[in-house]
Protein backbone atom coordinates (compact mmCIF):
# COMPACT_ATOMS: atom_id res chain seq x y z
CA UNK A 1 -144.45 44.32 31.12
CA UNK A 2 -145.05 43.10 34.20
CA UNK A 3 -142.13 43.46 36.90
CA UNK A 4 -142.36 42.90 40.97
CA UNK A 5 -140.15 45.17 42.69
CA UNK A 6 -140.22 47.18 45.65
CA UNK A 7 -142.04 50.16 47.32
CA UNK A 8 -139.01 52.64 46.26
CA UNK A 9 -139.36 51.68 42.50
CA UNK A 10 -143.03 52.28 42.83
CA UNK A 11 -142.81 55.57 44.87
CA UNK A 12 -140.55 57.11 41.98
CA UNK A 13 -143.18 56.66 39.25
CA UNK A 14 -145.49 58.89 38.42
CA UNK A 15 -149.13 56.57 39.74
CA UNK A 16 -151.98 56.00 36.93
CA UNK A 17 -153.49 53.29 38.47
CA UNK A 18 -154.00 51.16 41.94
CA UNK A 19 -155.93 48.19 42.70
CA UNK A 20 -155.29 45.41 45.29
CA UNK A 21 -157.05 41.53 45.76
CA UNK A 22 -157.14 39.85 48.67
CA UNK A 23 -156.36 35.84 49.37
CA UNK A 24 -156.55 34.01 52.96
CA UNK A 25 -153.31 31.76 53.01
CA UNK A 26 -152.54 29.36 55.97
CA UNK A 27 -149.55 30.44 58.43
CA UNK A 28 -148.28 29.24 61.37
CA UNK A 29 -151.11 32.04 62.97
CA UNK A 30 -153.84 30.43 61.30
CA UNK A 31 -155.76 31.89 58.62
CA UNK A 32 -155.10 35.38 57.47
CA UNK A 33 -155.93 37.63 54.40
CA UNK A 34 -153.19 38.13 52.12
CA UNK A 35 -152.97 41.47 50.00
CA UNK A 36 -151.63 41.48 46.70
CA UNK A 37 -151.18 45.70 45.40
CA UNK A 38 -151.17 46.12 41.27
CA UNK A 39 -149.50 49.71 40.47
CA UNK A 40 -150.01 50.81 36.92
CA UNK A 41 -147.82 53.52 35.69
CA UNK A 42 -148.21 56.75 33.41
CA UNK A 43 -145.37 54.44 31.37
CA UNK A 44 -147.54 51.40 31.26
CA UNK A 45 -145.68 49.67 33.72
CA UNK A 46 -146.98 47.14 35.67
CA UNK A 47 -145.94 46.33 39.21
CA UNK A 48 -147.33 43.69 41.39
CA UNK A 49 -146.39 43.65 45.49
CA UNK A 50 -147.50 40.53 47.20
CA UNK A 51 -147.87 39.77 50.30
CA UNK A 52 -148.87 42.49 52.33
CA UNK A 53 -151.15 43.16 55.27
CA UNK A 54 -154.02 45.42 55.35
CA UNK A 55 -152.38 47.95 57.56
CA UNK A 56 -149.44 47.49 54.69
CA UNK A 57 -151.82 48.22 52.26
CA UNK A 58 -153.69 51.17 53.93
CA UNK A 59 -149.95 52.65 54.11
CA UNK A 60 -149.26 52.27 51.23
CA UNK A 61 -152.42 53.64 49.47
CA UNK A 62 -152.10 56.72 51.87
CA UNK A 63 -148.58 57.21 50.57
CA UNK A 64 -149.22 57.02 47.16
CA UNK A 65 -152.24 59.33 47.04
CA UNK A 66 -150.24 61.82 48.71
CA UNK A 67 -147.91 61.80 45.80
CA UNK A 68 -149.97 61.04 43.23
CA UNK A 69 -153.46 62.87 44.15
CA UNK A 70 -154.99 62.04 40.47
CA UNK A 71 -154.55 57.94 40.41
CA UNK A 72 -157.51 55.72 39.54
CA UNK A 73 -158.42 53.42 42.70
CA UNK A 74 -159.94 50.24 42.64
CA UNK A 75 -160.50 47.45 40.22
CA UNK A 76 -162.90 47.95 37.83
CA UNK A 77 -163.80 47.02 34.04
CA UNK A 78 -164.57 51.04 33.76
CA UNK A 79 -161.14 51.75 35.18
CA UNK A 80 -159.51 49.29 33.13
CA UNK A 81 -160.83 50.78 29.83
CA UNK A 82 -159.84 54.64 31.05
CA UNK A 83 -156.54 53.60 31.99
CA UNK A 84 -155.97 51.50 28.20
CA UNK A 85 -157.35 54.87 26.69
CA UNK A 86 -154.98 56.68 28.69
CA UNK A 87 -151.60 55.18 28.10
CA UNK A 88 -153.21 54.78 24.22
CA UNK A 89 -153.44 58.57 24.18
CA UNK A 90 -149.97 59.35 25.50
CA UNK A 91 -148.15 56.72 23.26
CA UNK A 92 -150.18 58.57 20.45
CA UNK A 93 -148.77 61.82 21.83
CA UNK A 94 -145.05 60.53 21.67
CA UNK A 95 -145.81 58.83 17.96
């Protein structure tokens, strides 16, 4: 599940996961580094925000570890398997 919404859908679930990737893209400007922001919830769901800046990003990162204190950061294959075991555990849990 894989859904793009806002910041208000994202700031109402409970964080698991947060990673972002970077992109130049041409503008009118020039040049400039494009942020895309992958949120992965306790739920499983995905949500992907594109287009941001880096002070957009930084913003948004501060906000959501202020909620959500306990979130893994960062892209990595390590993360990726923790958060699979994670949402694997809780569906267990539910079952």
């Amino acid at each position: 599940l894989r859904m793009s919404r806002g910041l208000g859908d994202v700031y109402k679930r409970q964080v698991l996961w947060i990673y972002d990737h970077a992109a130049m893209r041409r503008t009118i400007k020039g040049r400039q580094l494009s942020y895309t922001i992958h949120v992965v919830t306790m739920k499983g769901e995905e949500y992907t925000l594109t287009g941001k800046s880096h002070r957009e990003v930084s913003a948004i990162y501060h906000e959501l570890n202020t909620r959500y204190p306990n979130f893994f950061f960062g892209y990595s294959k390590e993360h990726q398997e923790m958060v699979q075991y994670v949402l694997h555990e809780m569906k267990n849990e539910k079952a």
